[in-house]
PDB file of N, CA and C in Angstrom:
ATOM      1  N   UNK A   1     -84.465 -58.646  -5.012  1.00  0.00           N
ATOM      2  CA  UNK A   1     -84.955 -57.309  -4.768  1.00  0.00           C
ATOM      3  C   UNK A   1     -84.762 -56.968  -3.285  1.00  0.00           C
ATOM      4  N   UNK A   2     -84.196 -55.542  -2.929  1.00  0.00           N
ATOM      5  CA  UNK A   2     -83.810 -55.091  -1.710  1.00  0.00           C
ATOM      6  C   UNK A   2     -85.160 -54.974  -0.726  1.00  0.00           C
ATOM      7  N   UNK A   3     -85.381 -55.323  -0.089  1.00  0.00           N
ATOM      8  CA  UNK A   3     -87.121 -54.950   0.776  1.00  0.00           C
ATOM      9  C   UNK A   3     -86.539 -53.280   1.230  1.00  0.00           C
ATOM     10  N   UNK A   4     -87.801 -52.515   1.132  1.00  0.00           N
ATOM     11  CA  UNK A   4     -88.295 -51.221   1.560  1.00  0.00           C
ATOM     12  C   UNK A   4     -87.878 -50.914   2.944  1.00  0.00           C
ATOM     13  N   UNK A   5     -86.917 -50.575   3.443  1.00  0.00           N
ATOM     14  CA  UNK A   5     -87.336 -50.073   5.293  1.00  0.00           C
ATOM     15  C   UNK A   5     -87.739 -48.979   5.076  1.00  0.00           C
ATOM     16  N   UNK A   6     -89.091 -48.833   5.835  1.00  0.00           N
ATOM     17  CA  UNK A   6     -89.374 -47.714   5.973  1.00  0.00           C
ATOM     18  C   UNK A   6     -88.701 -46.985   7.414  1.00  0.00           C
ATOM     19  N   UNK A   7     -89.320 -45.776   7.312  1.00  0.00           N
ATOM     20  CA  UNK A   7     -88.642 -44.739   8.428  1.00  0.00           C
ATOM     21  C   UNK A   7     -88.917 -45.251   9.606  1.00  0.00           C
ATOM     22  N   UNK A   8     -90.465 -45.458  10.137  1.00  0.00           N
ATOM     23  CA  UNK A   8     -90.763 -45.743  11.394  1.00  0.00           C
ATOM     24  C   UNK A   8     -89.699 -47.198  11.865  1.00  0.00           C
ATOM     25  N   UNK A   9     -89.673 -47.821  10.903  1.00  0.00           N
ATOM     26  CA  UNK A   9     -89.080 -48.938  11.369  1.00  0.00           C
ATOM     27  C   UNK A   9     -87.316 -48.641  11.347  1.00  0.00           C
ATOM     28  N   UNK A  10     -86.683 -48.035  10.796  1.00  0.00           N
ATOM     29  CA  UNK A  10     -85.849 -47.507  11.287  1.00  0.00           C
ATOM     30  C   UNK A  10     -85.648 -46.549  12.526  1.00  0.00           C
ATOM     31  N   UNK A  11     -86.840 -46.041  13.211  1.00  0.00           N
ATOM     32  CA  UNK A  11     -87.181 -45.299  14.397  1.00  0.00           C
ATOM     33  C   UNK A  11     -86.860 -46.300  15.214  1.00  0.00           C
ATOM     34  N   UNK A  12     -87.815 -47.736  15.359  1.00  0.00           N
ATOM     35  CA  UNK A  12     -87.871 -48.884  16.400  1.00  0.00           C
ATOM     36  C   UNK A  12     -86.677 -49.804  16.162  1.00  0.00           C
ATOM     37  N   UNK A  13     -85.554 -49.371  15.623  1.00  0.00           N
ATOM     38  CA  UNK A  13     -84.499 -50.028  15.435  1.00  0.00           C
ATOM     39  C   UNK A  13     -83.670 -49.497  16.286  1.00  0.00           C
ATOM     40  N   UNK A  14     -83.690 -48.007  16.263  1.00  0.00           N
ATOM     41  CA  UNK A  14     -82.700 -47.363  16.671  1.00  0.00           C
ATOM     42  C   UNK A  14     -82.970 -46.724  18.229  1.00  0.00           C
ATOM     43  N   UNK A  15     -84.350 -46.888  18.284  1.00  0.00           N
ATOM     44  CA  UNK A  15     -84.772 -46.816  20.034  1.00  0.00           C
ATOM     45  C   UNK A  15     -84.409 -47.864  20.678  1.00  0.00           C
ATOM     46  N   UNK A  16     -84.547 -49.355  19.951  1.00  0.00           N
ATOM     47  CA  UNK A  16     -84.409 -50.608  20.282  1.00  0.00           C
ATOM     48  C   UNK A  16     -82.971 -50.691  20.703  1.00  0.00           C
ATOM     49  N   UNK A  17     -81.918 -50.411  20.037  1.00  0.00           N
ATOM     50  CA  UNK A  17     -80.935 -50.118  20.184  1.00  0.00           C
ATOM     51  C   UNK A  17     -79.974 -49.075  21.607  1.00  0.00           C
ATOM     52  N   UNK A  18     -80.890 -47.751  21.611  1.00  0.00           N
ATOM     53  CA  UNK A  18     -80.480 -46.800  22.745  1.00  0.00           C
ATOM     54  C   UNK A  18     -81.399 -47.470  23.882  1.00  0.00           C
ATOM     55  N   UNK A  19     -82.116 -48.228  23.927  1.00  0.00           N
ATOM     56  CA  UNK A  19     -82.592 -49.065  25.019  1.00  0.00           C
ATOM     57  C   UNK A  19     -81.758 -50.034  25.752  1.00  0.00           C
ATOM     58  N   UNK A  20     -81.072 -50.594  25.034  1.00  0.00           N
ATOM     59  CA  UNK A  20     -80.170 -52.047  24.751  1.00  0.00           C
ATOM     60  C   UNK A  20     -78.872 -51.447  25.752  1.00  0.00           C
ATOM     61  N   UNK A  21     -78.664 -50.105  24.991  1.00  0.00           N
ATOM     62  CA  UNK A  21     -77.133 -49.421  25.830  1.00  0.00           C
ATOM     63  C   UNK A  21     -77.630 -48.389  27.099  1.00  0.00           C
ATOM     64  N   UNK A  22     -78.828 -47.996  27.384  1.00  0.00           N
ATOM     65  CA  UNK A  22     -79.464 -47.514  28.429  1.00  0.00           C
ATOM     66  C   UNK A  22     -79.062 -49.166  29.392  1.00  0.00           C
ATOM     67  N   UNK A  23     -79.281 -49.869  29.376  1.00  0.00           N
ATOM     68  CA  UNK A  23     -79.834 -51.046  30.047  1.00  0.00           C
ATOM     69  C   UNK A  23     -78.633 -51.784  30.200  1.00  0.00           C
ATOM     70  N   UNK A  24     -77.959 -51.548  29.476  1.00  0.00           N
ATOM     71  CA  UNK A  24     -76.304 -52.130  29.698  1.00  0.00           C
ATOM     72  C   UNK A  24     -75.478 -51.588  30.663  1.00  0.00           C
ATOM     73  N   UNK A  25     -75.414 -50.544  30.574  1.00  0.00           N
ATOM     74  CA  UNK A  25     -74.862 -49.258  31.657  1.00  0.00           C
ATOM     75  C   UNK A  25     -75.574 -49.056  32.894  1.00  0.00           C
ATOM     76  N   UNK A  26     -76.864 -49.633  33.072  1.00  0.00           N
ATOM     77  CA  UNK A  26     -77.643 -49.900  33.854  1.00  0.00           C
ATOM     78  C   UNK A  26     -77.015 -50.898  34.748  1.00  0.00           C
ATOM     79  N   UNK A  27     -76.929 -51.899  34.612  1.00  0.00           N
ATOM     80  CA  UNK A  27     -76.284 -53.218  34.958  1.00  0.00           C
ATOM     81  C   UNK A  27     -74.873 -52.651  35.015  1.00  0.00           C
ATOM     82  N   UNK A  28     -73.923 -52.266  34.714  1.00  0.00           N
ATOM     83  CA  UNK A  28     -72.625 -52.004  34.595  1.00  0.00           C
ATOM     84  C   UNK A  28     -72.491 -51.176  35.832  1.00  0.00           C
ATOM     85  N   UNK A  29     -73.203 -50.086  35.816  1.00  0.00           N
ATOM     86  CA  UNK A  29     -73.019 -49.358  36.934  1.00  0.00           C
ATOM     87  C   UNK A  29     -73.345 -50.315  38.346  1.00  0.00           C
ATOM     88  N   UNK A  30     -74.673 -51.004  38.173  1.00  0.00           N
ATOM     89  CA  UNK A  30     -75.242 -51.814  39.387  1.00  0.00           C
ATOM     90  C   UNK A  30     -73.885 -52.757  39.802  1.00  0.00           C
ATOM     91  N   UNK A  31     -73.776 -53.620  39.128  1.00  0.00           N
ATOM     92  CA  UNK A  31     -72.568 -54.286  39.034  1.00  0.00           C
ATOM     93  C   UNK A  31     -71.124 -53.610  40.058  1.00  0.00           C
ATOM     94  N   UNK A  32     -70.691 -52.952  39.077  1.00  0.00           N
ATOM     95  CA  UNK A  32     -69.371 -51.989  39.274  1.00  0.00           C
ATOM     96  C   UNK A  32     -69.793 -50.716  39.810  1.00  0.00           C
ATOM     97  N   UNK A  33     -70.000 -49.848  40.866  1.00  0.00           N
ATOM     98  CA  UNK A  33     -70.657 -48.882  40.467  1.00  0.00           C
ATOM     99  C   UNK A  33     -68.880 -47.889  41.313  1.00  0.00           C
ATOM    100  N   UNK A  34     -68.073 -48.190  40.424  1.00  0.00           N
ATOM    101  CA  UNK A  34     -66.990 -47.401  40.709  1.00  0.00           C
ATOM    102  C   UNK A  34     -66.542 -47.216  39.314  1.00  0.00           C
ATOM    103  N   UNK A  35     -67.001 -47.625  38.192  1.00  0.00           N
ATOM    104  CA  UNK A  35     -66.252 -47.931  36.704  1.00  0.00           C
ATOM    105  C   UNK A  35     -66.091 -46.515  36.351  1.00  0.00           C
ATOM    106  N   UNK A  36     -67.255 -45.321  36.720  1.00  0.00           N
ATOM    107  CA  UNK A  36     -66.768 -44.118  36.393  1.00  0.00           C
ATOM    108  C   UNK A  36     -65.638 -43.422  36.865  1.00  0.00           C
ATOM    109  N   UNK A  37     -65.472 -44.003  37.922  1.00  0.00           N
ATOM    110  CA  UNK A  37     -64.133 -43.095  38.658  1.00  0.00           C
ATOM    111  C   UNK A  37     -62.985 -44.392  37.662  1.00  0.00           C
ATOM    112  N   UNK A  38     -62.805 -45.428  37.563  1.00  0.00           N
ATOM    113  CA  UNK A  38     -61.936 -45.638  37.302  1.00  0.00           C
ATOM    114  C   UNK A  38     -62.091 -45.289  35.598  1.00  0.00           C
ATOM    115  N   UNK A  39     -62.954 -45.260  35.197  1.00  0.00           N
ATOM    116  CA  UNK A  39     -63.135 -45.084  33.451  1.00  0.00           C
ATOM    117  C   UNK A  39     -62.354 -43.438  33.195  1.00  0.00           C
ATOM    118  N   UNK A  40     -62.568 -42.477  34.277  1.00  0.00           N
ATOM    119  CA  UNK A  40     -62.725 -40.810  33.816  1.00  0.00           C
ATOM    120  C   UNK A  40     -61.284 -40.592  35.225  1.00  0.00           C
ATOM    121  N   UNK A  41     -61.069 -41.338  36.241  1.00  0.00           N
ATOM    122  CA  UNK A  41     -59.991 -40.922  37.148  1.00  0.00           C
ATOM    123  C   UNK A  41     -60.427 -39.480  38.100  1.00  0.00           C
ATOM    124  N   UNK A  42     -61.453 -39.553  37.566  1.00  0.00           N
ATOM    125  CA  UNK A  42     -62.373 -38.238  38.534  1.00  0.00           C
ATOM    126  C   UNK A  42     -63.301 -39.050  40.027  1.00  0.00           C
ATOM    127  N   UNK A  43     -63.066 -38.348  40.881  1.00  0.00           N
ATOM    128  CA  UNK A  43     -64.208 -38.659  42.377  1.00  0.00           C
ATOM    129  C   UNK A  43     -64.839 -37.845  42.922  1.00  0.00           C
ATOM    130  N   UNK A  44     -66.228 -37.367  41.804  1.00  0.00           N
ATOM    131  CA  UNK A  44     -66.779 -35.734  42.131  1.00  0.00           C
ATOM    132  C   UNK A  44     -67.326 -35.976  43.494  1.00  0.00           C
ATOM    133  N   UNK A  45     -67.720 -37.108  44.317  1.00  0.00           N
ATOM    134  CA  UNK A  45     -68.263 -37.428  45.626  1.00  0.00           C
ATOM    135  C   UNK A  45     -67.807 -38.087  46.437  1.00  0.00           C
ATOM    136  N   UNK A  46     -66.073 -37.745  46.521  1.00  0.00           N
ATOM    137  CA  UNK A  46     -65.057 -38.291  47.577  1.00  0.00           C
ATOM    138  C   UNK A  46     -65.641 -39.652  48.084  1.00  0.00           C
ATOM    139  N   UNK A  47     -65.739 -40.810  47.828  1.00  0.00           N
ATOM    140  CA  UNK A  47     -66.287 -41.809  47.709  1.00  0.00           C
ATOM    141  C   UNK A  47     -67.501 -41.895  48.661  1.00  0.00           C
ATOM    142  N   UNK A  48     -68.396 -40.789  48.655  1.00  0.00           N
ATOM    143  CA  UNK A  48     -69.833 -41.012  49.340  1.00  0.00           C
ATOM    144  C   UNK A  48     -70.644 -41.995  48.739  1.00  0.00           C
ATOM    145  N   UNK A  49     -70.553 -42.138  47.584  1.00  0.00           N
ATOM    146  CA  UNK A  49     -71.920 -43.118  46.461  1.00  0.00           C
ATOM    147  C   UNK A  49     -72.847 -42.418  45.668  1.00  0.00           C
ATOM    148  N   UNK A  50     -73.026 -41.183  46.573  1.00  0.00           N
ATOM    149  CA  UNK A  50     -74.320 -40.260  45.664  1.00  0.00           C
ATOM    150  C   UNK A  50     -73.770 -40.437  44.598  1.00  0.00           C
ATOM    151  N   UNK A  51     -72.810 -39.560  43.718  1.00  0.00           N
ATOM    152  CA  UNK A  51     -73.050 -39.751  42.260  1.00  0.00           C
ATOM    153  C   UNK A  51     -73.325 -41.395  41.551  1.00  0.00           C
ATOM    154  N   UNK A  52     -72.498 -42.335  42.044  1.00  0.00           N
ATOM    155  CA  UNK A  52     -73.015 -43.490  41.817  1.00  0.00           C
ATOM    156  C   UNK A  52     -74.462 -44.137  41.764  1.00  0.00           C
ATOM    157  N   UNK A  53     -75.062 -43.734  42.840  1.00  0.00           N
ATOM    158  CA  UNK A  53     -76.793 -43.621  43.031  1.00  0.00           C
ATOM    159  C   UNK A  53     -77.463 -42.668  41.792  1.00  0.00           C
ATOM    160  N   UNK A  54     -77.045 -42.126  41.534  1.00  0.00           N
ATOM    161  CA  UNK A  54     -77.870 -40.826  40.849  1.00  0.00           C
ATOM    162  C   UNK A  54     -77.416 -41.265  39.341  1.00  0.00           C
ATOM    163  N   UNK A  55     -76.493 -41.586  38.979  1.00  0.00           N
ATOM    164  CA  UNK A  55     -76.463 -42.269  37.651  1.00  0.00           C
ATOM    165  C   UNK A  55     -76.768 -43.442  37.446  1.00  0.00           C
ATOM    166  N   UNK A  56     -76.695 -44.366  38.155  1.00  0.00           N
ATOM    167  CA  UNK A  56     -77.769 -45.388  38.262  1.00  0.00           C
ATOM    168  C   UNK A  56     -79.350 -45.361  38.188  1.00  0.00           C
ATOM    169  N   UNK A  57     -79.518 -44.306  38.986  1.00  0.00           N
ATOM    170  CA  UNK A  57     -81.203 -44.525  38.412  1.00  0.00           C
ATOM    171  C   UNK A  57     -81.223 -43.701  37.377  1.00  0.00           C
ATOM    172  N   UNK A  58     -80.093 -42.562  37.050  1.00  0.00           N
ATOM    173  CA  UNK A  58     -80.347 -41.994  36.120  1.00  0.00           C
ATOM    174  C   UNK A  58     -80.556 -43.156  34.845  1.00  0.00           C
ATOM    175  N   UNK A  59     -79.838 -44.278  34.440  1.00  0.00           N
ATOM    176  CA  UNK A  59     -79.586 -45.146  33.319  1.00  0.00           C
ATOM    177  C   UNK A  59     -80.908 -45.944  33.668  1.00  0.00           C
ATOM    178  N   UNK A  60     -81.281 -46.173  34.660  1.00  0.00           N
ATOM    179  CA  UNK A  60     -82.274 -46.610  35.323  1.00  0.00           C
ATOM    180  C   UNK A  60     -83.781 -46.552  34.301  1.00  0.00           C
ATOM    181  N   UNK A  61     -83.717 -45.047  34.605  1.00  0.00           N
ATOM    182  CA  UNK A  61     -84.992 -44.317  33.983  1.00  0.00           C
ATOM    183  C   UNK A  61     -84.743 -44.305  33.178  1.00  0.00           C
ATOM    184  N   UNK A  62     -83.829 -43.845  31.874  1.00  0.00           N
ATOM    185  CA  UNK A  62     -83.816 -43.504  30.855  1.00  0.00           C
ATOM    186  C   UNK A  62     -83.699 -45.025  30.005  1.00  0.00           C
ATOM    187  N   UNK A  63     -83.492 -46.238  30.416  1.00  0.00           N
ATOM    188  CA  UNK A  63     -83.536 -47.145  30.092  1.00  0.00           C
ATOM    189  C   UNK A  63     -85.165 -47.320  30.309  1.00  0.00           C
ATOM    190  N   UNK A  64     -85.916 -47.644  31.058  1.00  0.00           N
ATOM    191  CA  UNK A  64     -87.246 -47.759  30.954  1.00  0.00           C
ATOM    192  C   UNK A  64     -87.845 -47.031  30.139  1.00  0.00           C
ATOM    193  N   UNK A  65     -88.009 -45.476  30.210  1.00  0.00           N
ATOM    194  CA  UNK A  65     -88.272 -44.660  29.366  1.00  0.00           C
ATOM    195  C   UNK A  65     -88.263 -44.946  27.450  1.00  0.00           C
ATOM    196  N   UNK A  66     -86.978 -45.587  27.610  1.00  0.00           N
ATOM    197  CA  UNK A  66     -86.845 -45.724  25.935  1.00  0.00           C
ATOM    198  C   UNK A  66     -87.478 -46.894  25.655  1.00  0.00           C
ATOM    199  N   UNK A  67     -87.420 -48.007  26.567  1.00  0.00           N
ATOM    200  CA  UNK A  67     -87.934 -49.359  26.336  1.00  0.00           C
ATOM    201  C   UNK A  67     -89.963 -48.678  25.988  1.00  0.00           C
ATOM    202  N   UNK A  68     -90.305 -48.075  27.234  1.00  0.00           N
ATOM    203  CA  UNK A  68     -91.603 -47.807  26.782  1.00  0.00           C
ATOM    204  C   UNK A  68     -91.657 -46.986  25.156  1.00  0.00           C
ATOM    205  N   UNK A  69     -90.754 -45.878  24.374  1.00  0.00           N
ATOM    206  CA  UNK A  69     -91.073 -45.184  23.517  1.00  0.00           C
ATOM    207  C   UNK A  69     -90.833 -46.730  22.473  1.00  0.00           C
ATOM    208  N   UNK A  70     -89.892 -47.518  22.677  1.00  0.00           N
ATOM    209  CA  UNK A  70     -89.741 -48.408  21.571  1.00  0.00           C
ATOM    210  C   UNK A  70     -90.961 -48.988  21.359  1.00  0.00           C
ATOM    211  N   UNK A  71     -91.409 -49.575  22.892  1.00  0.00           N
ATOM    212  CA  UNK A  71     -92.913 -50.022  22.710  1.00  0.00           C
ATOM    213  C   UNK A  71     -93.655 -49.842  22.172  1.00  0.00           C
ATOM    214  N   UNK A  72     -94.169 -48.579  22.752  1.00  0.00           N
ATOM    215  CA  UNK A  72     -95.382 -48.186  21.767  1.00  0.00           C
ATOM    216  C   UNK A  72     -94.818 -47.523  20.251  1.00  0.00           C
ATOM    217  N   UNK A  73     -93.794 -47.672  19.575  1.00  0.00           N
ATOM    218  CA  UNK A  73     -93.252 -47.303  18.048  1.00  0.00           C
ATOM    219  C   UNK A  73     -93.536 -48.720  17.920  1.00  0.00           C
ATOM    220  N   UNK A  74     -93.050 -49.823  18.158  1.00  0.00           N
ATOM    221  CA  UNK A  74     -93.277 -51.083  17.619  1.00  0.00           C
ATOM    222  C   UNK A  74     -94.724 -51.042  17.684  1.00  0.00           C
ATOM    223  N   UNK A  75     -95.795 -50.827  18.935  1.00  0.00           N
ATOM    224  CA  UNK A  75     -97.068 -51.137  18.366  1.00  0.00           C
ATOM    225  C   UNK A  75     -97.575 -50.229  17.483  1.00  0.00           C
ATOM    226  N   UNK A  76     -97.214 -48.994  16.618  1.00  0.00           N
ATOM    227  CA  UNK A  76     -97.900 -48.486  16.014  1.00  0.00           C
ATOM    228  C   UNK A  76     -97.564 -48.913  14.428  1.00  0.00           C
ATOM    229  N   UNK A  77     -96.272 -49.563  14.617  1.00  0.00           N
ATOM    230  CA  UNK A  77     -95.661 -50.329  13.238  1.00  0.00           C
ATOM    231  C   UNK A  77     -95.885 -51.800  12.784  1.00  0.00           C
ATOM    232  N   UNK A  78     -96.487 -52.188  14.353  1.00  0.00           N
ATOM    233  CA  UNK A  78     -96.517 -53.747  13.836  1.00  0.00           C
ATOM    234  C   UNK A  78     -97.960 -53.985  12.970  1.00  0.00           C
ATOM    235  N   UNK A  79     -99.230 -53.223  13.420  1.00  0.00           N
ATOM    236  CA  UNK A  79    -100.373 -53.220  12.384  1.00  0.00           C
ATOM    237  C   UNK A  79     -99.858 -52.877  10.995  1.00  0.00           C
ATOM    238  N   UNK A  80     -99.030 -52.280  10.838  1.00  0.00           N
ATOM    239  CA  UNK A  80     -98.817 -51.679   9.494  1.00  0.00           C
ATOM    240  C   UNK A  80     -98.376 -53.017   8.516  1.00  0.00           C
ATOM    241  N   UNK A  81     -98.151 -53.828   9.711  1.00  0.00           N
ATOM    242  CA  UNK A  81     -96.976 -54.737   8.739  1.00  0.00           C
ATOM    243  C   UNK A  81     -98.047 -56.220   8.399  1.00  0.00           C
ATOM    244  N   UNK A  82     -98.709 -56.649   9.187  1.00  0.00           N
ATOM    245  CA  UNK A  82    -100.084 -57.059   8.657  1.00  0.00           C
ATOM    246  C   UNK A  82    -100.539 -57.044   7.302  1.00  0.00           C
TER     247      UNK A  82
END
């Protein structure tokens, strides 16, 4: 017999997930933080860094951000599962 996923838990799968690639690109940029100019062949900041800085914390935040929404979706799913 197939087990039930329910929705929420397909929610904390798929936050779990855009967390995972928030946080990858995070590191990628930290790492490399030229991969956009060489990924796109564009240099919107004649090699100053700002845009490099600013998408970095941009992946930054939005990586934390999702890690916290996964959080608290996993704690409102894990009582359920009890």
């Amino acid at each position: 017999m197939k087990p039930h996923v329910t929705s929420a838990a397909r929610t904390l799968a798929h936050r779990g997930l855009l967390t995972a690639i928030f946080a990858v690109l995070f590191a990628l940029t930290l790492v490399l933080p030229d991969w956009l100019e060489a990924f796109t062949g564009l240099d919107p900041d004649r090699d100053s860094g700002w845009v490099e800085t600013a998408i970095t914390l941009g992946f930054g935040l939005c990586a934390a951000g999702s890690a916290a929404a996964t959080y608290l979706q996993w704690r409102r799913v894990r009582p359920a599962a009890n």
